[in-house]
C-alpha atoms as a PDB file:
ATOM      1  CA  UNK A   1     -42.107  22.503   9.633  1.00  0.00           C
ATOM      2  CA  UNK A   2     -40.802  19.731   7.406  1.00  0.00           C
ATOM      3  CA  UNK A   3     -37.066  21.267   7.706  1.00  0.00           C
ATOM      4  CA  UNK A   4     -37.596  21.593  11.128  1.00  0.00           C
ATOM      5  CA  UNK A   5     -38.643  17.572  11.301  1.00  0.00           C
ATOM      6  CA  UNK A   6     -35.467  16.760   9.097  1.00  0.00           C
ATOM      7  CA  UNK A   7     -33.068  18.635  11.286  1.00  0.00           C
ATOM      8  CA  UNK A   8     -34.228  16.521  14.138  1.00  0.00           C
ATOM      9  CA  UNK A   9     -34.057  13.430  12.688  1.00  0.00           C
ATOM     10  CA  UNK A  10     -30.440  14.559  11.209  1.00  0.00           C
ATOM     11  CA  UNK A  11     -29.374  14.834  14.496  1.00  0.00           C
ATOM     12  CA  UNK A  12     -30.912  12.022  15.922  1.00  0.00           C
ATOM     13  CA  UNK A  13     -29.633   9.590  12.573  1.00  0.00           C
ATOM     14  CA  UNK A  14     -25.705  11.672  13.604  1.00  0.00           C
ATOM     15  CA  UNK A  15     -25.914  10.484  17.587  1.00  0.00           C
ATOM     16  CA  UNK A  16     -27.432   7.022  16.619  1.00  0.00           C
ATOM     17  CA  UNK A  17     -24.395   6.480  13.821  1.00  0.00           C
ATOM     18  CA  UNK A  18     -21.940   7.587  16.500  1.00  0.00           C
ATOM     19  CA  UNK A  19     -23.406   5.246  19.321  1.00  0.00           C
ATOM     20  CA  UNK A  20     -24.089   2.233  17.393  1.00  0.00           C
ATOM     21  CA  UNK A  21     -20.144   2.247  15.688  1.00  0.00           C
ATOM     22  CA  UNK A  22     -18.524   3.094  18.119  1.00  0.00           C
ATOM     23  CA  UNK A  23     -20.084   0.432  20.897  1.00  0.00           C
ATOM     24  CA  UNK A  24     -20.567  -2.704  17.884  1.00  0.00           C
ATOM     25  CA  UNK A  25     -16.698  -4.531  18.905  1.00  0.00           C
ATOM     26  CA  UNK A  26     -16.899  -3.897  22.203  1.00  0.00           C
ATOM     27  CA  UNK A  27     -20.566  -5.263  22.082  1.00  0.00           C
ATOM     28  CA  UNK A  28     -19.225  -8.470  20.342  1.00  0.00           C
ATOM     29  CA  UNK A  29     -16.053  -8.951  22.776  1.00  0.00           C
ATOM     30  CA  UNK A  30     -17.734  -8.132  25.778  1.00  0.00           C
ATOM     31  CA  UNK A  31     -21.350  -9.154  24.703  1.00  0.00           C
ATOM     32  CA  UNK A  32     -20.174 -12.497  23.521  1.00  0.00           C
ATOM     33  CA  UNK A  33     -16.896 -13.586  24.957  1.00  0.00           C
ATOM     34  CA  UNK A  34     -17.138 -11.775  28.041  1.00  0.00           C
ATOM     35  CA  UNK A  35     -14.242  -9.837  28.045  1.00  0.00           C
ATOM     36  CA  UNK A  36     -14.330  -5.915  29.287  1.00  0.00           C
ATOM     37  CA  UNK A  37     -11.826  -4.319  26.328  1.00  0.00           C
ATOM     38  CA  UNK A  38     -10.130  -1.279  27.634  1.00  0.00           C
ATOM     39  CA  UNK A  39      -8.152  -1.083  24.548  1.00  0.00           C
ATOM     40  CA  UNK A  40     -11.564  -0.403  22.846  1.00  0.00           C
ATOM     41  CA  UNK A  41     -10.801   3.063  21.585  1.00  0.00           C
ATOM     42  CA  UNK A  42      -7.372   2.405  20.616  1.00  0.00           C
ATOM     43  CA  UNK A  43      -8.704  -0.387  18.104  1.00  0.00           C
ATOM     44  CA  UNK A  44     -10.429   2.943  16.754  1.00  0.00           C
ATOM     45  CA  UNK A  45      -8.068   4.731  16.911  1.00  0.00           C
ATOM     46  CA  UNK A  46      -5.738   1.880  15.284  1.00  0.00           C
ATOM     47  CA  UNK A  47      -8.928   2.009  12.363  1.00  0.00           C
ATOM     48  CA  UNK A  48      -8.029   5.792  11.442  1.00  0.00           C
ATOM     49  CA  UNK A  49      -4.448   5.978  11.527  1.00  0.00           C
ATOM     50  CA  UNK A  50      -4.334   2.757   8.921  1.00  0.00           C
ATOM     51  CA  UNK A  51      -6.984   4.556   6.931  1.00  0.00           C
ATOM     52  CA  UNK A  52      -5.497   8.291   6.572  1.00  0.00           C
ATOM     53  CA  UNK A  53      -2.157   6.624   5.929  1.00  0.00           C
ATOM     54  CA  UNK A  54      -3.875   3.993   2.621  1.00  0.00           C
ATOM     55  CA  UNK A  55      -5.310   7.028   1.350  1.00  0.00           C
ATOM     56  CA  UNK A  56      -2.385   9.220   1.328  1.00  0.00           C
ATOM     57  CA  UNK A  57      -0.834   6.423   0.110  1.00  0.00           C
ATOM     58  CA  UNK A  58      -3.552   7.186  -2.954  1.00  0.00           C
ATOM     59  CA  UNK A  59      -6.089   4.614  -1.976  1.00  0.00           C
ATOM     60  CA  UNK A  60      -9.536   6.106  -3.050  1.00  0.00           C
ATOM     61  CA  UNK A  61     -11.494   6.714   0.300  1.00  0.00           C
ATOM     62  CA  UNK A  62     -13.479   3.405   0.341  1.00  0.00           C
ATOM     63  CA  UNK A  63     -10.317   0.954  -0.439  1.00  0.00           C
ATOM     64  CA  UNK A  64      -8.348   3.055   2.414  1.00  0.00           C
ATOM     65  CA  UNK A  65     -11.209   2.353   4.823  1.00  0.00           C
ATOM     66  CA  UNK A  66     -11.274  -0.702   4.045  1.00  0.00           C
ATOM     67  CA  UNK A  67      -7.363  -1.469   4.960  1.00  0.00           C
ATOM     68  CA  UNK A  68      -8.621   0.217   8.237  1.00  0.00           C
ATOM     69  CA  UNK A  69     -11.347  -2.730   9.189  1.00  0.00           C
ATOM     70  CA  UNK A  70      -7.949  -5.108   7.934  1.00  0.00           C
ATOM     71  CA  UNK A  71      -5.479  -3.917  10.169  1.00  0.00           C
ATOM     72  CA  UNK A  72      -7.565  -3.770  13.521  1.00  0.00           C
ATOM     73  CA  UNK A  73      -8.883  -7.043  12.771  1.00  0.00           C
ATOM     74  CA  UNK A  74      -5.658  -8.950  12.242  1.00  0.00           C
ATOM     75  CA  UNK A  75      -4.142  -7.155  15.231  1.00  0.00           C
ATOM     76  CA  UNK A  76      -7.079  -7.888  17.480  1.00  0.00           C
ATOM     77  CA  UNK A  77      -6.636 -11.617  16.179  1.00  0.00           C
ATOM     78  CA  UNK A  78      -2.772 -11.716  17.203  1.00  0.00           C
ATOM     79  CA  UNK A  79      -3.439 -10.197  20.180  1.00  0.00           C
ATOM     80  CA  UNK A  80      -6.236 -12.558  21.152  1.00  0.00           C
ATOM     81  CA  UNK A  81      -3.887 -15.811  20.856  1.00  0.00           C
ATOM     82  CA  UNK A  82      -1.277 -14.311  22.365  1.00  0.00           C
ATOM     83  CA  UNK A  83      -2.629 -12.214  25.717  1.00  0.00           C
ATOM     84  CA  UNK A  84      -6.241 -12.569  25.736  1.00  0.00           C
ATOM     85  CA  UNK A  85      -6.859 -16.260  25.351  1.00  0.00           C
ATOM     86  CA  UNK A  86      -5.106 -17.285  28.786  1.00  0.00           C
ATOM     87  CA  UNK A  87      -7.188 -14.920  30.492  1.00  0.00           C
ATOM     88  CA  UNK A  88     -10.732 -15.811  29.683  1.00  0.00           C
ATOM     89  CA  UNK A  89     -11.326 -17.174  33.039  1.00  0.00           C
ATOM     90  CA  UNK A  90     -10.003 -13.704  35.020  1.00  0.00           C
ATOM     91  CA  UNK A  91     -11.736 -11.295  33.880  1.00  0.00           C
ATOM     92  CA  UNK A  92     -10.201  -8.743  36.417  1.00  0.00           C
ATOM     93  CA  UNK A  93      -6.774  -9.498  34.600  1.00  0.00           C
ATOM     94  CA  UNK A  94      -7.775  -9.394  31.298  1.00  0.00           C
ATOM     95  CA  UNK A  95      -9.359  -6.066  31.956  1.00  0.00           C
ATOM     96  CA  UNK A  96      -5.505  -5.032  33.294  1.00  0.00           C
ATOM     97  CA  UNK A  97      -3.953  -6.127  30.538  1.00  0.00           C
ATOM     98  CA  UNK A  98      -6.327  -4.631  27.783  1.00  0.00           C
ATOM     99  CA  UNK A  99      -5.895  -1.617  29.778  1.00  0.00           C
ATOM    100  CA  UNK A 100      -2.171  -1.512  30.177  1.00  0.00           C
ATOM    101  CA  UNK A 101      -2.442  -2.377  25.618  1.00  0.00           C
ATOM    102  CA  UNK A 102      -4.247   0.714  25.291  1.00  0.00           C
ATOM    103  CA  UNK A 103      -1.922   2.661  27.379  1.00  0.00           C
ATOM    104  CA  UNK A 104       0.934   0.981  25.012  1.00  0.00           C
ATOM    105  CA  UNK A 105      -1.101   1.721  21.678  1.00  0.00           C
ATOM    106  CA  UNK A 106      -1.359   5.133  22.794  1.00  0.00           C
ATOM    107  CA  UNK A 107       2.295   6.400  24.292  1.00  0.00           C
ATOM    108  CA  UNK A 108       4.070   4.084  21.286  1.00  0.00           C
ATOM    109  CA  UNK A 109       1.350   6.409  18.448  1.00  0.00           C
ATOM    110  CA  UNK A 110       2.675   9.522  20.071  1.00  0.00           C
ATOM    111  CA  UNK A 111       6.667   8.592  20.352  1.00  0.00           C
ATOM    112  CA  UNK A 112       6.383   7.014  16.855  1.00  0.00           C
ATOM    113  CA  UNK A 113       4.201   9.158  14.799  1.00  0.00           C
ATOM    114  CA  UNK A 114       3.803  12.390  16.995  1.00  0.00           C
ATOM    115  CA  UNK A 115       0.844  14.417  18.775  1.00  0.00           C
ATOM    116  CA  UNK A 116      -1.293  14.660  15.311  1.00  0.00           C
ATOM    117  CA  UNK A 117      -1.817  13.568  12.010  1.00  0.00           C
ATOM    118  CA  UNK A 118      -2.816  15.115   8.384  1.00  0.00           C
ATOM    119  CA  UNK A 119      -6.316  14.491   8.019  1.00  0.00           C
ATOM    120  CA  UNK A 120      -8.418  13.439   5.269  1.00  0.00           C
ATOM    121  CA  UNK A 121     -11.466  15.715   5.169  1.00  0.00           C
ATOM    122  CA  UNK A 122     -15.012  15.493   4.570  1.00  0.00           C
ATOM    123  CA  UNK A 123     -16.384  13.913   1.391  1.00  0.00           C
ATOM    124  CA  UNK A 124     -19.710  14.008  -0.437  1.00  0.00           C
ATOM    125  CA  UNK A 125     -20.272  17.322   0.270  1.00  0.00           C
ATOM    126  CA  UNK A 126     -23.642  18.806   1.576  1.00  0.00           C
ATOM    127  CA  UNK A 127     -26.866  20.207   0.970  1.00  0.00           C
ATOM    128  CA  UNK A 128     -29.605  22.791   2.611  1.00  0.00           C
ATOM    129  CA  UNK A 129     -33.072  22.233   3.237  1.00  0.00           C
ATOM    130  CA  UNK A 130     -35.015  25.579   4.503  1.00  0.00           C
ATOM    131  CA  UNK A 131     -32.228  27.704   6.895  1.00  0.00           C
ATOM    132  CA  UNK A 132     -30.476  24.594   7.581  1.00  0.00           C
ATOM    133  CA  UNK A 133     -27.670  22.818   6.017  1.00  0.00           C
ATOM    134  CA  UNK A 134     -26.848  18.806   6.216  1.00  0.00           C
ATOM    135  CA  UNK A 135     -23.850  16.880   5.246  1.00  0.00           C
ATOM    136  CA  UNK A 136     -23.629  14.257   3.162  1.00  0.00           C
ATOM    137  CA  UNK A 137     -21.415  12.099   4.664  1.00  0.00           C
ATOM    138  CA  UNK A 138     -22.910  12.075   7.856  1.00  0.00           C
ATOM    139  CA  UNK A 139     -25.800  10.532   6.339  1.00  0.00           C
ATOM    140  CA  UNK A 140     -23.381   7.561   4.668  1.00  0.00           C
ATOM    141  CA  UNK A 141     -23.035   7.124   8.513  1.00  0.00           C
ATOM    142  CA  UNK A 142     -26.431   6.637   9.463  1.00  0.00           C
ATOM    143  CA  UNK A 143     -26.567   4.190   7.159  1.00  0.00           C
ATOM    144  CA  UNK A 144     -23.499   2.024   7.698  1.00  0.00           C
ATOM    145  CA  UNK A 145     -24.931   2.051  11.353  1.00  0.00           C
ATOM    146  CA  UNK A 146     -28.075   0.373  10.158  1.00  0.00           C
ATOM    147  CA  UNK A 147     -25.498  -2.352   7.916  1.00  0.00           C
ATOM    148  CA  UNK A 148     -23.433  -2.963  11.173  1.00  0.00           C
ATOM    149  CA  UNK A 149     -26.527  -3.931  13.291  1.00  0.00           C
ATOM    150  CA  UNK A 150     -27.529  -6.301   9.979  1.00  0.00           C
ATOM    151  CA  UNK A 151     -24.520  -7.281   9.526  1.00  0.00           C
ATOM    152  CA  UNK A 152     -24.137  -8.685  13.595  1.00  0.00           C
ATOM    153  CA  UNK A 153     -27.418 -10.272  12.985  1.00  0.00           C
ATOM    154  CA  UNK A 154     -27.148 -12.076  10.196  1.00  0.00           C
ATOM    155  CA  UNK A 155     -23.635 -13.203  11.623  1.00  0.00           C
ATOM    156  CA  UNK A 156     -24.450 -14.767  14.185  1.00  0.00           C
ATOM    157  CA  UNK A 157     -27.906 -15.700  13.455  1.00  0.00           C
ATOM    158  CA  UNK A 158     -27.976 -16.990  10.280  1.00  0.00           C
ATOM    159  CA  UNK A 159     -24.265 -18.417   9.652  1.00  0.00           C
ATOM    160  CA  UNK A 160     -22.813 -21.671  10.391  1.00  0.00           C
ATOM    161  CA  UNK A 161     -19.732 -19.553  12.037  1.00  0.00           C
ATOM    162  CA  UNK A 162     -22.768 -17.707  13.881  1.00  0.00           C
ATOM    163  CA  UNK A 163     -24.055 -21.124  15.285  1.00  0.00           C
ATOM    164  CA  UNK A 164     -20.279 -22.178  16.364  1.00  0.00           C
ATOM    165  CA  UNK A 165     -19.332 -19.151  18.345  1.00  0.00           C
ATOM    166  CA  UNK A 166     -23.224 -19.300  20.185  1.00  0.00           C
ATOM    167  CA  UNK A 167     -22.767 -22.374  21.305  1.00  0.00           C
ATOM    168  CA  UNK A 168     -18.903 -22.100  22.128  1.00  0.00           C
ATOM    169  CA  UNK A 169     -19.655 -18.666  24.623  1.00  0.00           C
ATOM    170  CA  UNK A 170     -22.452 -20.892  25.601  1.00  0.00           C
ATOM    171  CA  UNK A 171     -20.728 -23.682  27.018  1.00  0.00           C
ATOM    172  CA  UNK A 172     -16.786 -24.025  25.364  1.00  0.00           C
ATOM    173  CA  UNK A 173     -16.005 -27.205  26.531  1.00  0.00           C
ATOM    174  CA  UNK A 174     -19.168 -28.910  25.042  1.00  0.00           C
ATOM    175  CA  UNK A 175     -18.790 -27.347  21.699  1.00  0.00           C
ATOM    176  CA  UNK A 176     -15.374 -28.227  21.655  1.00  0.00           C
ATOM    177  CA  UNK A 177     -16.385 -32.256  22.438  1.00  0.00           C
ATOM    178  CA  UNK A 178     -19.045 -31.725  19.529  1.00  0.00           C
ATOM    179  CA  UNK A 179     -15.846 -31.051  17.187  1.00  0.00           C
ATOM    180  CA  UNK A 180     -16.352 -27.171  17.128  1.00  0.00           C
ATOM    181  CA  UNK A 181     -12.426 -25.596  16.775  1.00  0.00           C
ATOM    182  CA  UNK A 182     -12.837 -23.261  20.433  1.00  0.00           C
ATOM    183  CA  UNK A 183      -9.365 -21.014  19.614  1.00  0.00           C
ATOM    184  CA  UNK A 184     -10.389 -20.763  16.279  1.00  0.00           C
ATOM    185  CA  UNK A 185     -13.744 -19.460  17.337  1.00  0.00           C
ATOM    186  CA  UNK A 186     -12.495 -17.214  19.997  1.00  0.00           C
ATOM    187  CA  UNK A 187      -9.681 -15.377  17.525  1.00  0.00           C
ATOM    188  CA  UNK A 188     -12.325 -15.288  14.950  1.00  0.00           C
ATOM    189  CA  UNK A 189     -15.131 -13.359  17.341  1.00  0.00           C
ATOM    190  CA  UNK A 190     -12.722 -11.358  18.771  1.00  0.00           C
ATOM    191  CA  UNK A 191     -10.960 -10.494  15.221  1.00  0.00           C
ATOM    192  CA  UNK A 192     -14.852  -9.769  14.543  1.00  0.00           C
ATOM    193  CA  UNK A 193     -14.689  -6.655  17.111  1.00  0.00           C
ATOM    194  CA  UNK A 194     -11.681  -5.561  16.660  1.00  0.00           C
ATOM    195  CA  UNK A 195     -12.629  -5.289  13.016  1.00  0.00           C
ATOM    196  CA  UNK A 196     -15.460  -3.676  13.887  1.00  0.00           C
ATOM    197  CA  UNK A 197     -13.329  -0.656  15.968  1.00  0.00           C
ATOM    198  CA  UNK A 198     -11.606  -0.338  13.338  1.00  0.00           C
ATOM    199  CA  UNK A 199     -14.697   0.425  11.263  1.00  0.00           C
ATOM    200  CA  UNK A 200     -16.073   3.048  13.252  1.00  0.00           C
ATOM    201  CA  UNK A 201     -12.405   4.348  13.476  1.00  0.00           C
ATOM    202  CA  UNK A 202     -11.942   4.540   9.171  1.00  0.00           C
ATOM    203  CA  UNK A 203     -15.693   6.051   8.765  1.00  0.00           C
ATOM    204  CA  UNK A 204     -15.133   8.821  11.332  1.00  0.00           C
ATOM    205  CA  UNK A 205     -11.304   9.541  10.500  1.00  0.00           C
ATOM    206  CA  UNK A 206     -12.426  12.211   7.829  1.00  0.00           C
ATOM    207  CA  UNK A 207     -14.630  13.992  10.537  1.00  0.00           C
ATOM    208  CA  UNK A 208     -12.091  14.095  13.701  1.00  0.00           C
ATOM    209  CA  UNK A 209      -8.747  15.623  13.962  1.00  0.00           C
ATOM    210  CA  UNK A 210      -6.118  12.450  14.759  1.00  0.00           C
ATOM    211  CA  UNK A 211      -4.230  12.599  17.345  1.00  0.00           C
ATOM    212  CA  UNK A 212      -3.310   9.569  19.564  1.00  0.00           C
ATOM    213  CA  UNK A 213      -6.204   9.720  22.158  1.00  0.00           C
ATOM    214  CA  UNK A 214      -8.708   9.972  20.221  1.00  0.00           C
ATOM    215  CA  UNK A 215      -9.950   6.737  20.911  1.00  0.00           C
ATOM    216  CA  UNK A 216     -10.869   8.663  24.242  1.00  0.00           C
ATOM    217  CA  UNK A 217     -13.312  10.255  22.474  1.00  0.00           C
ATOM    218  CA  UNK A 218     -16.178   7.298  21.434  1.00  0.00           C
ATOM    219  CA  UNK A 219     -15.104   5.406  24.635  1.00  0.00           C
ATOM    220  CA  UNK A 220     -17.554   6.820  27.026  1.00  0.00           C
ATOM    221  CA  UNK A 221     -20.636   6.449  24.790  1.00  0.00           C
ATOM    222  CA  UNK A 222     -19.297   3.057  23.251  1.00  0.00           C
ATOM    223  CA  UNK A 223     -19.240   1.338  26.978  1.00  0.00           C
ATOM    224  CA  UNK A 224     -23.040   2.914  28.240  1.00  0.00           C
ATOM    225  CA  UNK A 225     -24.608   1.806  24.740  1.00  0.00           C
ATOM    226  CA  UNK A 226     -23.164  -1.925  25.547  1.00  0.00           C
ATOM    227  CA  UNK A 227     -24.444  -1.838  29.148  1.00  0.00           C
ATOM    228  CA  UNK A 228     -27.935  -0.318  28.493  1.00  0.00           C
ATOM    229  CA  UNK A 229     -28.258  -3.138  25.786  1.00  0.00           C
ATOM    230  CA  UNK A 230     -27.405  -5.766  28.016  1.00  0.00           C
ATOM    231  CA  UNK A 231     -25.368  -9.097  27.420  1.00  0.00           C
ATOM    232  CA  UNK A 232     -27.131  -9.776  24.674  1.00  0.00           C
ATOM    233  CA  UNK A 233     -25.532  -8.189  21.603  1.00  0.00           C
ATOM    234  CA  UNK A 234     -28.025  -9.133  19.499  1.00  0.00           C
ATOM    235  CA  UNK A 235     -31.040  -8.196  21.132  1.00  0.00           C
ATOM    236  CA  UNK A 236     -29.988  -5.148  22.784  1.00  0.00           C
ATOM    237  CA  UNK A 237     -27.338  -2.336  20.967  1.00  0.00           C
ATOM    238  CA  UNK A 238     -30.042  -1.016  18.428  1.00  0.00           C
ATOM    239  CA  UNK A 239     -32.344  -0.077  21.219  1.00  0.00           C
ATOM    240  CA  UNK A 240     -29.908   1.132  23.936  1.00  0.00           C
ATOM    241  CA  UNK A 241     -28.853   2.872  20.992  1.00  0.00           C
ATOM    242  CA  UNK A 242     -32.746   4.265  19.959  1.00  0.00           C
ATOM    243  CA  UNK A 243     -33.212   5.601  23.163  1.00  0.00           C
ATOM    244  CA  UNK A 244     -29.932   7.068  23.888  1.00  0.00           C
ATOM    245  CA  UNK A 245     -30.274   8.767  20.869  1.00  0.00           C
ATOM    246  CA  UNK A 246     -33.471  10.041  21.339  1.00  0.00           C
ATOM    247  CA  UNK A 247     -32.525  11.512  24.534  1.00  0.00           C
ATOM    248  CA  UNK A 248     -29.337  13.240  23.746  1.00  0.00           C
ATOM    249  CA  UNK A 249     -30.784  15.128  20.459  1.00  0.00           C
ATOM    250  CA  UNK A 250     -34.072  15.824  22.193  1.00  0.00           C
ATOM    251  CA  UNK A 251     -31.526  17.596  25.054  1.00  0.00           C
ATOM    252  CA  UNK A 252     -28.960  18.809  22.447  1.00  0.00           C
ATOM    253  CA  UNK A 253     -31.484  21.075  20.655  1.00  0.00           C
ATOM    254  CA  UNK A 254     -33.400  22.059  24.325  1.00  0.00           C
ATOM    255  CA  UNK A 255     -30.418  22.872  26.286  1.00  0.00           C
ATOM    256  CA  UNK A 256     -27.477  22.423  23.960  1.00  0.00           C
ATOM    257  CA  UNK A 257     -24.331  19.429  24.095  1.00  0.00           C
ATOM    258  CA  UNK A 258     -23.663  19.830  27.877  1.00  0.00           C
ATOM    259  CA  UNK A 259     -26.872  19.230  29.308  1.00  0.00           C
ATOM    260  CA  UNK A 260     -27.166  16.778  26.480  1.00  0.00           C
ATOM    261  CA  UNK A 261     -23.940  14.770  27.441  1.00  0.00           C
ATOM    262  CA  UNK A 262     -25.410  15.207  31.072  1.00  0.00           C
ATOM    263  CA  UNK A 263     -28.817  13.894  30.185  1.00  0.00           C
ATOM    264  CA  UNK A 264     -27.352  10.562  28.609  1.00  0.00           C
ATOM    265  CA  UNK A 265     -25.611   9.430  31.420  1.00  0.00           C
ATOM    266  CA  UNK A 266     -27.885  10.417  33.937  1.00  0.00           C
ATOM    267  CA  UNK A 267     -31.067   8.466  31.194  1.00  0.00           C
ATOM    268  CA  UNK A 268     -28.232   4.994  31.073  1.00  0.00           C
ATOM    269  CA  UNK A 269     -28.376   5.611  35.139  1.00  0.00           C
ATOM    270  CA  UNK A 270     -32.260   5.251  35.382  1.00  0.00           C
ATOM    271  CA  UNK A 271     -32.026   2.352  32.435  1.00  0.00           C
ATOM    272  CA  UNK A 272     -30.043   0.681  34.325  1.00  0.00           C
ATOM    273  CA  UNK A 273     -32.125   0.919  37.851  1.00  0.00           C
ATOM    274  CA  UNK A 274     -35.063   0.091  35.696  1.00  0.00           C
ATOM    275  CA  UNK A 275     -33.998  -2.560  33.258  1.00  0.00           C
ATOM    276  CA  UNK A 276     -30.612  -3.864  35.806  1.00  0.00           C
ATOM    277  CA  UNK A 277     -30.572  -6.708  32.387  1.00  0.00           C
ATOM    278  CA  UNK A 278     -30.565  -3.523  29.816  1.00  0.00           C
ATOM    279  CA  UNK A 279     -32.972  -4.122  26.976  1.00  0.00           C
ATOM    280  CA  UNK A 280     -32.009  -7.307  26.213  1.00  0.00           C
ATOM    281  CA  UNK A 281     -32.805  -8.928  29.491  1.00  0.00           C
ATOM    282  CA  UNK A 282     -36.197  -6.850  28.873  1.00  0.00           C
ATOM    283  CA  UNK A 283     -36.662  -8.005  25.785  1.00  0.00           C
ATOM    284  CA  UNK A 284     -35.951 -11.900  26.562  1.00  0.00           C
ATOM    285  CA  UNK A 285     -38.302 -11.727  29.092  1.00  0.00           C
ATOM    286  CA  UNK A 286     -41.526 -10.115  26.902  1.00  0.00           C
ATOM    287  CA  UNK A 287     -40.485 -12.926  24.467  1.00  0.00           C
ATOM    288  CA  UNK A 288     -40.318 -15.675  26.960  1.00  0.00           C
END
């Protein structure tokens, strides 16, 4: 019985991990600044390449990682001052041109480095409790989830650079007559997400095969997670991502993946007609 329990919460702690990573930058670029990312994925993507290549450079696993969150980051800051920041007021064009990076990101990873990539592998091993057996490493996940959502939080809740980028998505032109540096603010909080693609790119790059689309892969489940939540990062990823969860593993082990891939989209579709604010909107109104 208690394996049985275990194995359910394994699953459930495997699906939250993936949600919550893969959906925390877009949640803070599109959450905060208002800008729909399409070249969400290929920020992850970006994350693993830049990873596999520090550690067969002979970068232990963490370090490598590590140079993963770097290089995302300082691209996505680049690419904020020098695309991004004219478009903050179109939000149709800066959806095109995000778009038309991806497509960029992608085609220029196959023509430069080829159709795959020699992966890492697996660390930390695994263990067995009754007739089942867990990895490791996809608990490390589960946990970094849980330091992500902490880590937004205490960001922008408890930080002076937290209070600055509030009040500048808030109202820009105010903050900026109050002395608060708006570009700076802007690159920063979109660095932020990029960095935090990039993250969920280096912790899954020794569990995925790379190849140049796999951004493709978290896209889906990154953009329903941000839309369930609502606008309000804060408030609203951990329990789009809680009930998502829930719903998919509960499927998964009734039905199996397909009917559990169905029964996510069709639970964000009934969120959504419920809650049209996602849980955030919910959430702000209970508290209000």
């Amino acid at each position: 019985m208690f394996a049985d329990l275990f194995a359910y919460f394994y699953q459930f702690a495997d699906v939250f991990a993936f949600l919550v990573l893969s959906a925390a930058g877009l949640a803070v670029i599109f959450g905060m600044m208002g800008i729909i990312n399409m070249a969400h994925g290929e920020f992850i993507m970006c994350g693993a390449y830049a990873t596999t290549f520090a550690y067969h450079a002979g970068l232990p696993l963490p370090l490598a990682q590590a140079c993963g969150v770097v290089a995302a980051g300082l691209i996505g800051i680049v690419l904020e001052a020098t695309l991004i920041r004219p478009l903050y007021s179109r939000p149709l064009d800066s959806l095109l041109v995000t778009w038309g990076l991806g497509l960029i990101a992608t085609q220029g990873t196959l023509i430069v480095l080829g159709s795959s990539m020699a992966g890492i592998g697996t660390p930390g091993g695994g263990f067995r409790l009754g007739g089942y057996g867990f990895s490791i490493y996809r608990m490390i996940l589960f946990a970094a989830a849980l330091c992500v959502l902490a880590f937004i939080y205490l960001l922008f809740k408890r930080t002076r650079f937290g209070i600055y980028a509030r009040a500048t998505m808030q109202n820009a032109n105010m903050a900026q007559a109050l002395g608060v540096r708006r570009n700076r603010i802007y690159a920063l909080t979109f660095g932020i997400g990029a960095a935090l693609a990039g993250l969920c790119g280096a912790l899954y790059a020794p569990t995925m095969t790379l190849i140049p689309t796999m951004g493709a892969t978290f896209i889906v489940e990154a953009f329903v997670t941000v839309v369930v939540g609502g606008a309000n990062v804060l408030l609203g990823t951990a329990p789009a991502a809680v009930a998502l969860a829930v719903t998919r593993t509960t499927l998964n082990g009734l039905y199996g993946q397909v009917f559990g891939q169905i029964g996510l989209l069709l639970a964000v579709v009934l969120i959504i007609r419920v809650l049209p604010e996602g849980f955030s909107g919910w959430l702000a109104k209970r508290a209000s």
